[in-house]
Protein backbone atom coordinates (compact mmCIF):
# COMPACT_ATOMS: atom_id res chain seq x y z
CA UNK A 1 54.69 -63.36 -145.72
CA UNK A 2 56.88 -63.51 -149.04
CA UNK A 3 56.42 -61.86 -151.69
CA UNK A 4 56.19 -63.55 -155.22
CA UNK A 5 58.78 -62.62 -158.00
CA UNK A 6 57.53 -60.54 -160.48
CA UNK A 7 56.78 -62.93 -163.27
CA UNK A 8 58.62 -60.05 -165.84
CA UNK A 9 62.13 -60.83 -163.40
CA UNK A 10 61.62 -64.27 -164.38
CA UNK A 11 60.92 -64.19 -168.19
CA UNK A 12 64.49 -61.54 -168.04
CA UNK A 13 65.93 -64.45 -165.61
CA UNK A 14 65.30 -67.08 -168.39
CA UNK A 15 66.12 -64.86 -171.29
CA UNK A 16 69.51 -63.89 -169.93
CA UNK A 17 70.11 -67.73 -169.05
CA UNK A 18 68.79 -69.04 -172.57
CA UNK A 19 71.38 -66.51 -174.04
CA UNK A 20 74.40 -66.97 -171.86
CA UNK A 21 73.60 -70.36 -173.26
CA UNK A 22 76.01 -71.84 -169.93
CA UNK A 23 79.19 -70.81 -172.25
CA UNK A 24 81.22 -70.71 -169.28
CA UNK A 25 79.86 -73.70 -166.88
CA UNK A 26 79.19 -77.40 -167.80
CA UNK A 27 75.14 -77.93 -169.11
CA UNK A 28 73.54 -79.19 -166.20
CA UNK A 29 71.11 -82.28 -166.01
CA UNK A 30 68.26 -80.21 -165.74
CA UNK A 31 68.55 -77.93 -169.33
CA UNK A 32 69.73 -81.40 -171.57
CA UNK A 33 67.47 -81.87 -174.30
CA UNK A 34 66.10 -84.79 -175.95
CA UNK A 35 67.08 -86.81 -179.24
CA UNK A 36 64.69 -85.37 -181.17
CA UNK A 37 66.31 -81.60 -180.80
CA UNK A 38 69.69 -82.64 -181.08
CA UNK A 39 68.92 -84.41 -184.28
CA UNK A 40 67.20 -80.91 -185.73
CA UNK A 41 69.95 -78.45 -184.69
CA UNK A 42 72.86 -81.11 -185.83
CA UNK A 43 70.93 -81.45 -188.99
CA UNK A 44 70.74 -77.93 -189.08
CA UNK A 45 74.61 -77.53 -188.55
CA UNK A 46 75.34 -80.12 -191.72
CA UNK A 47 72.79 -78.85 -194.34
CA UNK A 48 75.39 -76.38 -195.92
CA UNK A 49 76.32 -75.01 -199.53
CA UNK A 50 79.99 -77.42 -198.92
CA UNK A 51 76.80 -80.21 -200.02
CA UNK A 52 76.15 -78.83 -202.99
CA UNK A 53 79.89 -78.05 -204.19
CA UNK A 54 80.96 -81.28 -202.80
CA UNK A 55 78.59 -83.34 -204.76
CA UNK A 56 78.96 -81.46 -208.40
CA UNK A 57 83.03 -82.43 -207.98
CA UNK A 58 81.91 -86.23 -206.95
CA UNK A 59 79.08 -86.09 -209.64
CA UNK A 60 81.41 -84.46 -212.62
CA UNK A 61 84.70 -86.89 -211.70
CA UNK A 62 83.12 -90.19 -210.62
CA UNK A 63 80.51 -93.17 -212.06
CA UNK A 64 76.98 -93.30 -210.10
CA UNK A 65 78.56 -96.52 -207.92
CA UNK A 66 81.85 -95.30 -207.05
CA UNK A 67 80.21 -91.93 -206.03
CA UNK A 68 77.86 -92.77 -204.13
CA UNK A 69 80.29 -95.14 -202.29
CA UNK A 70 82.82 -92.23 -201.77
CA UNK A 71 79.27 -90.20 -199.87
CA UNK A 72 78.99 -93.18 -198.02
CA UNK A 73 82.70 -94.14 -196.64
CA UNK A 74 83.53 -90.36 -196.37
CA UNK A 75 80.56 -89.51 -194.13
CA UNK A 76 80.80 -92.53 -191.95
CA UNK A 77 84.91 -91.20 -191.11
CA UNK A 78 82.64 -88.07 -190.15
CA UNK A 79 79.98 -89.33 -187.92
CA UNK A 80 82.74 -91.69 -186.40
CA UNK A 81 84.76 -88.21 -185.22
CA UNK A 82 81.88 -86.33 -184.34
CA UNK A 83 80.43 -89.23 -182.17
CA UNK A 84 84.24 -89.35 -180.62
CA UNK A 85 84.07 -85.99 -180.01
CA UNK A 86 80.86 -85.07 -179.19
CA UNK A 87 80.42 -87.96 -176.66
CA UNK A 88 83.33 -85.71 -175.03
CA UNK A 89 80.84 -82.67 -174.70
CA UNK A 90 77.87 -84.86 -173.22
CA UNK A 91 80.15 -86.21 -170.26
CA UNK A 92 82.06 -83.39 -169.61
CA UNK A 93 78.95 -80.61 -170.56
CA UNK A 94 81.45 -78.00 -172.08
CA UNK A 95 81.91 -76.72 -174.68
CA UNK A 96 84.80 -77.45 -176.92
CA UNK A 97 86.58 -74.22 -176.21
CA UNK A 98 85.89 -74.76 -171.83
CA UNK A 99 86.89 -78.42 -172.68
CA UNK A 100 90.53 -77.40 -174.75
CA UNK A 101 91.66 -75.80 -171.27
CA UNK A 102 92.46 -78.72 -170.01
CA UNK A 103 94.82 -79.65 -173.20
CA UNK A 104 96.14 -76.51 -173.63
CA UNK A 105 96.33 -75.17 -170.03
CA UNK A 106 94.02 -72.13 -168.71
CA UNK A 107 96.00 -69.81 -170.46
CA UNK A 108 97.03 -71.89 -173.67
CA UNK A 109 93.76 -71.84 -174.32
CA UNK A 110 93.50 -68.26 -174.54
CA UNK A 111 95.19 -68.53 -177.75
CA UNK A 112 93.38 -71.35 -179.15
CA UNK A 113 90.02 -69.94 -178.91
CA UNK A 114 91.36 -67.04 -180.13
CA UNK A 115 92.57 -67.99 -183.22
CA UNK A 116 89.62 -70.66 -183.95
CA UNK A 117 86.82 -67.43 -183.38
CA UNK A 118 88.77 -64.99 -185.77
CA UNK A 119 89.03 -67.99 -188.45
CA UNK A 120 85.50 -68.91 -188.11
CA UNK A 121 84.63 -65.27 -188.47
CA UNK A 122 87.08 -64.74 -191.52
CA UNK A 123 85.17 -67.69 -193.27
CA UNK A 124 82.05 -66.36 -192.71
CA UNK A 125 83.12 -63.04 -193.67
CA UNK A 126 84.18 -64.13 -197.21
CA UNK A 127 80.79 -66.06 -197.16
CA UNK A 128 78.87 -62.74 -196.91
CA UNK A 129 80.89 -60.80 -199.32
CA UNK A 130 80.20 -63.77 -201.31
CA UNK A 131 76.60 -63.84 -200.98
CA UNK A 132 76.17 -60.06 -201.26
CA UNK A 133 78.02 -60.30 -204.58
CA UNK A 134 76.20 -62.96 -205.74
CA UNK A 135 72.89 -61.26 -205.28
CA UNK A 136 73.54 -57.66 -206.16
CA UNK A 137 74.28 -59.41 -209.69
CA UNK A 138 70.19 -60.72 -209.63
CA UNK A 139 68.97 -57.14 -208.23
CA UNK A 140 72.15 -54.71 -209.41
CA UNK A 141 69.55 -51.54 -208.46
CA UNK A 142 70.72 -52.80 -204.60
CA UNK A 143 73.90 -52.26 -203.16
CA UNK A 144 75.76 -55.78 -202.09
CA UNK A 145 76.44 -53.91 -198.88
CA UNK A 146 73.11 -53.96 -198.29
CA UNK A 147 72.54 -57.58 -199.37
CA UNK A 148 75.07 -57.82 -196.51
CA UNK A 149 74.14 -56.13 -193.45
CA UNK A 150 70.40 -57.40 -193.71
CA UNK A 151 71.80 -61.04 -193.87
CA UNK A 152 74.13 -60.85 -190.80
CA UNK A 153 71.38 -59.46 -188.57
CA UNK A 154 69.47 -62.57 -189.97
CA UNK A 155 72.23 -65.15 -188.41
CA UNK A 156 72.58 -62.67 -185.44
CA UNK A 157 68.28 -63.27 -184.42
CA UNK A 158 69.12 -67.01 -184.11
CA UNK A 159 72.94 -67.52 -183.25
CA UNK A 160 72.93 -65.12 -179.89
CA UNK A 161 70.18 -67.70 -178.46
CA UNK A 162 72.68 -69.96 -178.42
CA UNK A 163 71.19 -73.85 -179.06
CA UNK A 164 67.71 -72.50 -178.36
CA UNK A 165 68.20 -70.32 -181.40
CA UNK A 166 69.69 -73.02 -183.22
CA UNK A 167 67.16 -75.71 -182.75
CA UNK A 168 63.78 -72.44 -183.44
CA UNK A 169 65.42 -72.30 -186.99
CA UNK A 170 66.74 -75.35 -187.89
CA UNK A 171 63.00 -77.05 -187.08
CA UNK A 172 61.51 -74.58 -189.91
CA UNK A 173 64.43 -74.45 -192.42
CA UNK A 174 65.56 -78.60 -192.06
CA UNK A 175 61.86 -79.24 -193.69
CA UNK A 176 61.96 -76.97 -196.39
CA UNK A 177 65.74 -77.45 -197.52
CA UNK A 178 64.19 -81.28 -197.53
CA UNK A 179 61.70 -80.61 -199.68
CA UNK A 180 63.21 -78.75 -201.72
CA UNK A 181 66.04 -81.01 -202.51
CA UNK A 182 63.85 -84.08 -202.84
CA UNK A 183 61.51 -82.22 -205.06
CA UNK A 184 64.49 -81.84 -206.93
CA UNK A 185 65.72 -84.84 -207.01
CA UNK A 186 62.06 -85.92 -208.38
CA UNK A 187 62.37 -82.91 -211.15
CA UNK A 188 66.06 -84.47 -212.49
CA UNK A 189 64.46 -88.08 -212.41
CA UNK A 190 61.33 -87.14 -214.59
CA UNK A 191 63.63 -85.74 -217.68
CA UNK A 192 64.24 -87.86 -220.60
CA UNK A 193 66.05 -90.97 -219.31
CA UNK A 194 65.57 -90.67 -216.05
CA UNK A 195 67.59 -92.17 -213.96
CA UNK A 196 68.71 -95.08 -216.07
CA UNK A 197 71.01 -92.36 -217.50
CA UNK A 198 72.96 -91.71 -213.88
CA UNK A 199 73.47 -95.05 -213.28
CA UNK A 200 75.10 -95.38 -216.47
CA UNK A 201 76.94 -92.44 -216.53
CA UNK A 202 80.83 -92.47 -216.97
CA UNK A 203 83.05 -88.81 -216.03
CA UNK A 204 84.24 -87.00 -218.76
CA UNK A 205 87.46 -86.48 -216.41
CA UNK A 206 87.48 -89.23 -213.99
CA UNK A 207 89.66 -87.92 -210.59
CA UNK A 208 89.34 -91.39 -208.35
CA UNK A 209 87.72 -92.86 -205.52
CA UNK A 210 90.59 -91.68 -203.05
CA UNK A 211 89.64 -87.90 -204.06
CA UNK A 212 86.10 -88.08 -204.05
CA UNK A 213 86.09 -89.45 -200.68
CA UNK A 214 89.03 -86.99 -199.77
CA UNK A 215 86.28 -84.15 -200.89
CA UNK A 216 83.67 -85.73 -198.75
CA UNK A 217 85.60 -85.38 -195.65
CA UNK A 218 87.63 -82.23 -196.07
CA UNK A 219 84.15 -80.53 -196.53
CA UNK A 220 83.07 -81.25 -193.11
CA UNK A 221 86.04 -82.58 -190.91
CA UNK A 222 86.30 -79.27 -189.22
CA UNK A 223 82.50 -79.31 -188.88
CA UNK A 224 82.77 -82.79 -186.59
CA UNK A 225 85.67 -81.35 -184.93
CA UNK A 226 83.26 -78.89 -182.76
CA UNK A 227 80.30 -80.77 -182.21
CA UNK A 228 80.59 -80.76 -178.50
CA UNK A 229 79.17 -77.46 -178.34
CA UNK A 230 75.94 -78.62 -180.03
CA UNK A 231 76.29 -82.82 -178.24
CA UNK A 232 77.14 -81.14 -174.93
CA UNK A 233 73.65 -80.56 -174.19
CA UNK A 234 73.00 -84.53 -175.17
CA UNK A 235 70.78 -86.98 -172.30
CA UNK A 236 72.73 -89.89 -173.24
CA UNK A 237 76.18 -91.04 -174.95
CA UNK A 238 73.72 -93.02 -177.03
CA UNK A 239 71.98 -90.02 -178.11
CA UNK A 240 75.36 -88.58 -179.66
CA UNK A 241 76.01 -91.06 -181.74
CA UNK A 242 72.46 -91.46 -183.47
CA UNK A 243 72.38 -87.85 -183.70
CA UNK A 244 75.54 -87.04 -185.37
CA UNK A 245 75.09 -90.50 -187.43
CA UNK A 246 71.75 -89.24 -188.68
CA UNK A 247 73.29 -85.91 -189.96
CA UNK A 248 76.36 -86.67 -191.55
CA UNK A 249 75.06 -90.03 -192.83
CA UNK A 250 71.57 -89.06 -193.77
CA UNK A 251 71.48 -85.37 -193.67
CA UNK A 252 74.76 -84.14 -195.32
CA UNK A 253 74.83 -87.65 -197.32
CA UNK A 254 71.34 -86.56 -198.97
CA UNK A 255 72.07 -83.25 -200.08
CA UNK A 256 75.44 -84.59 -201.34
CA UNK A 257 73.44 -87.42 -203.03
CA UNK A 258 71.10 -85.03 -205.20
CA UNK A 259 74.12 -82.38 -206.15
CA UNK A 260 75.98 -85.28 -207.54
CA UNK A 261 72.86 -86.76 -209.36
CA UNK A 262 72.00 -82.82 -210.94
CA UNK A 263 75.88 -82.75 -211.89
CA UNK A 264 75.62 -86.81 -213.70
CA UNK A 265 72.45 -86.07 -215.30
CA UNK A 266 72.32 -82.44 -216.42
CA UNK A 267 76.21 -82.27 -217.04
CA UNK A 268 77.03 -79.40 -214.82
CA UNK A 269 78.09 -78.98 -211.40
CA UNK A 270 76.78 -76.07 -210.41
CA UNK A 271 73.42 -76.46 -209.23
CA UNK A 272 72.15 -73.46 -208.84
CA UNK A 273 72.46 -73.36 -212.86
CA UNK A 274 70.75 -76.96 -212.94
CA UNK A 275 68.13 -75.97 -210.63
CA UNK A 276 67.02 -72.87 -212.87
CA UNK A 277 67.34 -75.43 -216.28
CA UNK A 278 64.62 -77.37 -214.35
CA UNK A 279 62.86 -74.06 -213.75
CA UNK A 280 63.44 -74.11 -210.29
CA UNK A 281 65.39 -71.07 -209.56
CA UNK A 282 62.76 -69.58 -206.99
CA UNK A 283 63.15 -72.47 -204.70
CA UNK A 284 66.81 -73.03 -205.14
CA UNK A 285 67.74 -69.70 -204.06
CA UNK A 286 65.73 -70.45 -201.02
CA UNK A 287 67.47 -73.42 -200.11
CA UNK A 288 70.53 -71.88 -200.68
CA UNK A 289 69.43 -68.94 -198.55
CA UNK A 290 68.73 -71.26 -195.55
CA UNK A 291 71.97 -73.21 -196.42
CA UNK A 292 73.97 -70.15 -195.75
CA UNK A 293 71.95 -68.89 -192.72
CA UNK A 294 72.96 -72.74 -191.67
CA UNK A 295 76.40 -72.27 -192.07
CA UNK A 296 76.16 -68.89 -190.94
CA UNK A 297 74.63 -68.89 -187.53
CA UNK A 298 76.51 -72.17 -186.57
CA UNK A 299 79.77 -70.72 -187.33
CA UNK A 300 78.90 -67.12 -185.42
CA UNK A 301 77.24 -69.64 -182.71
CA UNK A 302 80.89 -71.55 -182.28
CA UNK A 303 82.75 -68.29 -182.40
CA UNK A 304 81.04 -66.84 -179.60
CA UNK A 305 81.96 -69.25 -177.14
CA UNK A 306 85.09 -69.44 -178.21
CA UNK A 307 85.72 -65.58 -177.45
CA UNK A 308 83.63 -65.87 -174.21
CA UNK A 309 86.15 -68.37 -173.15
CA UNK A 310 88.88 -67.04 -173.65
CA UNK A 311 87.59 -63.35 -172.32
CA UNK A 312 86.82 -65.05 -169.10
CA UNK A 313 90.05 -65.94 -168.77
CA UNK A 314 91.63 -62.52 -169.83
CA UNK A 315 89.11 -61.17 -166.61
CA UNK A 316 87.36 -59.12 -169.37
CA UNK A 317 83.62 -60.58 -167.73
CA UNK A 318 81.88 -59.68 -171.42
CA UNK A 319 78.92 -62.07 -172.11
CA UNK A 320 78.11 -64.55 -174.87
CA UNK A 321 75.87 -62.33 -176.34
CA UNK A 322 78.30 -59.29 -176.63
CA UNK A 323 80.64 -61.83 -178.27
CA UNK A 324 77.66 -63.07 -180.58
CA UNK A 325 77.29 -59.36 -181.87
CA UNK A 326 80.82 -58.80 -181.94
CA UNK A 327 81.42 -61.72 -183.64
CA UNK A 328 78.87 -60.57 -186.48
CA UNK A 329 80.28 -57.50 -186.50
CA UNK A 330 83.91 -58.86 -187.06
CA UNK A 331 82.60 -61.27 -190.15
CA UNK A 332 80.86 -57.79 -191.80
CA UNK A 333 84.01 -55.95 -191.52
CA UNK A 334 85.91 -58.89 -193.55
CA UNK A 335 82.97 -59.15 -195.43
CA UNK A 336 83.49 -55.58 -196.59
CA UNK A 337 87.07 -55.76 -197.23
CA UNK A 338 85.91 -57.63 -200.47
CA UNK A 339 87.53 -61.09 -199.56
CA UNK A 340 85.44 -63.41 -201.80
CA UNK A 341 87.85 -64.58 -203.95
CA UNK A 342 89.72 -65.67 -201.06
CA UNK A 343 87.41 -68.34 -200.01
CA UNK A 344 89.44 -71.29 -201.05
CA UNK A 345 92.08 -69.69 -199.03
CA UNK A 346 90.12 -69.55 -196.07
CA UNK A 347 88.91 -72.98 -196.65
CA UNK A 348 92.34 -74.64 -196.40
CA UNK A 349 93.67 -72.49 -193.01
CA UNK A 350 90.69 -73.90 -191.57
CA UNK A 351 91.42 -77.77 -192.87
CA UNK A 352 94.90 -77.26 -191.74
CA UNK A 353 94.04 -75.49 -188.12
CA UNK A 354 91.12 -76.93 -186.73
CA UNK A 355 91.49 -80.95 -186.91
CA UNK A 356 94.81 -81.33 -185.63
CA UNK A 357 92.58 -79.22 -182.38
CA UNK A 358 90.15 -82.37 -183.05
CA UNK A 359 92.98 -85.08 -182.44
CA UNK A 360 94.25 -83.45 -179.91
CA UNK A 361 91.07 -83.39 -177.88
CA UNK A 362 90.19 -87.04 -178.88
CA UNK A 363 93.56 -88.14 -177.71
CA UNK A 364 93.10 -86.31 -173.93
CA UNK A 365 89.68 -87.41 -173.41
CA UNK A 366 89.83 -90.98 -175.05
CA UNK A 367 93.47 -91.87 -173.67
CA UNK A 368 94.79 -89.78 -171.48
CA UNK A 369 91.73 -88.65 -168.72
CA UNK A 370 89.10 -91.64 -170.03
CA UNK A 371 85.70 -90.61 -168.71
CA UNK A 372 86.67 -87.36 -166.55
CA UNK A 373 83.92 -85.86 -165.08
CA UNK A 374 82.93 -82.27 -165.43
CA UNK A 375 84.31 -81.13 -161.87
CA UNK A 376 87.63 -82.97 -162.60
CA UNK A 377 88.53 -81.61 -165.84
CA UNK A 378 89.06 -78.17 -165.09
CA UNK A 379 90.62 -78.66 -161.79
CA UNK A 380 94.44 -78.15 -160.98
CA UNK A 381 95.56 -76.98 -164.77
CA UNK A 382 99.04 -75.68 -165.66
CA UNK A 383 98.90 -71.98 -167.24
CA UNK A 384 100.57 -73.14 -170.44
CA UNK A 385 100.64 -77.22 -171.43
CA UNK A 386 103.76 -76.95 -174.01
CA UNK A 387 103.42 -80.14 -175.37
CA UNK A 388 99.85 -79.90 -176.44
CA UNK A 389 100.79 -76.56 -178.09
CA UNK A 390 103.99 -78.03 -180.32
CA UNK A 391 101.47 -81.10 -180.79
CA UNK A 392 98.61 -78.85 -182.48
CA UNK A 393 101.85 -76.56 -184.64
CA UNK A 394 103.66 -79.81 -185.56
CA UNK A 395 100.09 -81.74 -186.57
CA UNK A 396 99.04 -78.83 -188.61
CA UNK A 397 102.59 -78.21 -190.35
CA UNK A 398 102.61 -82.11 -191.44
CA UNK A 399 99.25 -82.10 -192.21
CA UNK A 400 100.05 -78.81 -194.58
CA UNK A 401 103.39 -79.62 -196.20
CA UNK A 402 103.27 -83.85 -196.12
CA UNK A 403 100.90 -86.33 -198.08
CA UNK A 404 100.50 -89.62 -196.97
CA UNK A 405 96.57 -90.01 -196.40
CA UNK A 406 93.71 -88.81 -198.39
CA UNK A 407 93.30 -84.85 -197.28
CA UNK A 408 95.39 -82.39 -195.44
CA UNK A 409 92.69 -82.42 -192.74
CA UNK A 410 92.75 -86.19 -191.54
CA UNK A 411 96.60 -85.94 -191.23
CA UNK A 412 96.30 -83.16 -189.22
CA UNK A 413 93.35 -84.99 -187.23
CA UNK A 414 95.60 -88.31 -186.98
CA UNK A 415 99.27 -86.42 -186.82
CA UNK A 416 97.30 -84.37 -183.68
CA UNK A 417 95.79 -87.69 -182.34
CA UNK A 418 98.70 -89.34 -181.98
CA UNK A 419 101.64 -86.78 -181.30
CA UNK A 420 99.72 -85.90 -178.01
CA UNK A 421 98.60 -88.88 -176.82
CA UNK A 422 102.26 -90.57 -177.33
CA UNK A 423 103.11 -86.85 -176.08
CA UNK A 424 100.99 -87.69 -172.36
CA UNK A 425 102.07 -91.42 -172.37
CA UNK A 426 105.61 -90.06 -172.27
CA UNK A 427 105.35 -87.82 -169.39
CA UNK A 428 102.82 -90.48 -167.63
CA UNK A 429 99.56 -88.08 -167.76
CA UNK A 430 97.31 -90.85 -168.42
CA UNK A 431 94.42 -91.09 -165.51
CA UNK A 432 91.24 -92.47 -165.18
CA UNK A 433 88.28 -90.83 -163.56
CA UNK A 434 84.62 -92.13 -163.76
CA UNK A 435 82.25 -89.55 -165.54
CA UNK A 436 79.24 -88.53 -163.46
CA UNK A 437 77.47 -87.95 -166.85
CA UNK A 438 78.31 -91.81 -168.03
């Protein structure tokens, strides 16, 4: 007779499995989730403070038309790269880090995942000491260290459950950052003038259609560059492209929408400061609060796997959530170091590094191994691929020290796209292998 498994061995079973989150395997048929959840925790992902700062520079340097057109064009470039690249993570089921192995070779991408975690990390490091700072100066009676720790074992409750995490939060916070903002929106439109006065308004110091679009997709290039480890657990290709359409067009495009409107209309660009003129402070540090934890927990999320990968293939066998809370550890440290006026710093490394990484993977998947299934993609890799390596340097130098389109980041997202797929056409890597996923 056999014995039934005691149901406390299988609640640990599915704990463990929700939390090692498959960061070292492709997401199998069976744990994909539906459009709906997708849509939340890529939503989720989008709705950050880059929004707000984003839309005062469009609202203070633009007219209503010509910024609203730069929101539009610049987050259409950014659904069109996440859809490219997360449509990689729903056939292939890996994460981006899993899926840069076979570009940079098993051990290559040692060092990419590497140096992606302890940027991520860095820039959510200076976001804490940023935060801390900027609340210690409300409540001065309470250290900023404290401000600090209590924040980062926030993130840590939702990021080390992986995209179940992800999606518990982003279904409560996604509402109420909506809410908020359109309640705001309704607040700016009721003062004298309403909105007849946006529409009509002209910039003080107008900086150009080119850079307000260039703002637009600098803020989130590097954002759409690592959607596959969100899209990997996607049913359908179909499902990718509604879903990351939804929250760069609709979600970030929204809260874009209503900083710029607070910057035309009040005349300042910080709007924090407008929010509080409206008497709204309360809720705006809220939805500030759950911006950051957005930003936050997606970032720690991301870093994770990128550590787990690249400790599997050290043979160090730690687990994604002893990366997760190493991770968070790593960001406090920096945090502590008082790095918050070195967030603009932090801002460019991570335009320059992380989309020429994008191009690169667009290029191997979309023109070099077309439709590779899962099983095939990790099979028979060199230690070190050279050429993707000097593609990703060379990309990210050009990108850094040359101007020729609108932002350091899509150069090094083109320069990266092109360098390594002229790179495999060269040496005659191109293949074709039908997806099992497609």
């Amino acid at each position: 007779m056999s014995v039934e498994e005691p149901p406390v061995r299988t609640h640990d079973r599915n704990l463990a499995e929700t939390m090692d989150d498959h960061a070292l395997e492709p997401v199998p048929a069976s744990r994909r989730k539906p459009l709906l959840q997708l849509i939340v925790v890529q939503v989720g992902w989008n709705i950050s403070v880059s929004s707000f700062l984003v839309g005062g520079v469009v609202g203070s340097g633009t007219s209503f038309g010509e910024g609203m057109a730069a929101i539009g064009l610049g987050n259409l470039v950014l659904a069109i790269v996440a859809s490219l690249i997360g449509v990689i993570g729903f056939r292939t089921g890996l994460t981006s880090y899993l899926a840069s192995r076979a570009v940079f070779g098993s051990a290559g991408s040692v060092l990419v995942s590497i140096v992606l975690g302890v940027v991520a990390m860095g820039f959510i490091g200076v976001l804490m000491d940023t935060w801390g700072g900027a609340v210690n100066k409300l409540i001065p009676a309470i250290p900023s260290a404290v401000f600090v720790i209590a924040f980062a074992l926030a993130i840590l409750t939702t990021a080390i459950f992986g995209f179940k995490g992800l999606h518990k939060f982003s279904a409560i916070a996604v509402p109420v950052q909506v809410a908020i903002g359109l309640f705001a929106l309704f607040r700016i439109g009721s003062l004298d003038g309403g909105f007849g006065e946006v529409f009509a308004a002209e910039p003080a110091k107008a900086i150009g259609f080119s850079a307000a679009v260039s703002a637009v997709v600098a803020t989130w290039i590097t954002g759409a560059a690592l959607v596959s480890d969100v899209q990997r657990y996607a049913l359908r290709a179909r499902d990718v492209v509604i879903s990351c359409g939804l929250s760069f067009v609709v979600g970030v495009g929204i809260f874009e929408t209503i900083a710029t409107v607070s910057a035309m209309k009040v005349g300042n660009s910080n709007f924090v400061v407008v929010m509080q003129g409206l008497g709204l402070l309360a809720p705006a540090a809220v939805l500030l609060f759950l911006a950051l934890w957005n930003t936050a927990d997606n970032n720690i999320y991301s870093a994770s796997l990128a550590f787990t990968s690249a400790s599997n293939l050290l043979r160090l066998r730690l687990s994604k959530p002893f990366w997760t809370v190493l991770a968070v550890l790593i960001a406090v440290g920096i945090a502590f170091l008082g790095l918050a006026d070195q967030f603009g710093k932090f801002l460019t490394v991570i335009g320059v590094v992380v989309p020429p990484f994008a191009g690169l993977l667009i290029a191997h998947f979309w023109v070099l191994q077309r439709r590779t299934a899962a099983a095939e993609v990790l099979r028979d890799l060199p230690a070190v691929r050279w050429e993707a390596v000097g593609c990703w340097i060379a990309a990210a130098l050009i990108a850094y020290y040359a101007e020729f389109l609108l932002v350091n980041a899509v150069e090094g997202l083109v320069c990266g796209f092109v360098l390594y797929a002229l790179a495999g056409l060269i040496t005659g890597r191109r293949r074709t292998v039908t997806s099992v996923a497609a």
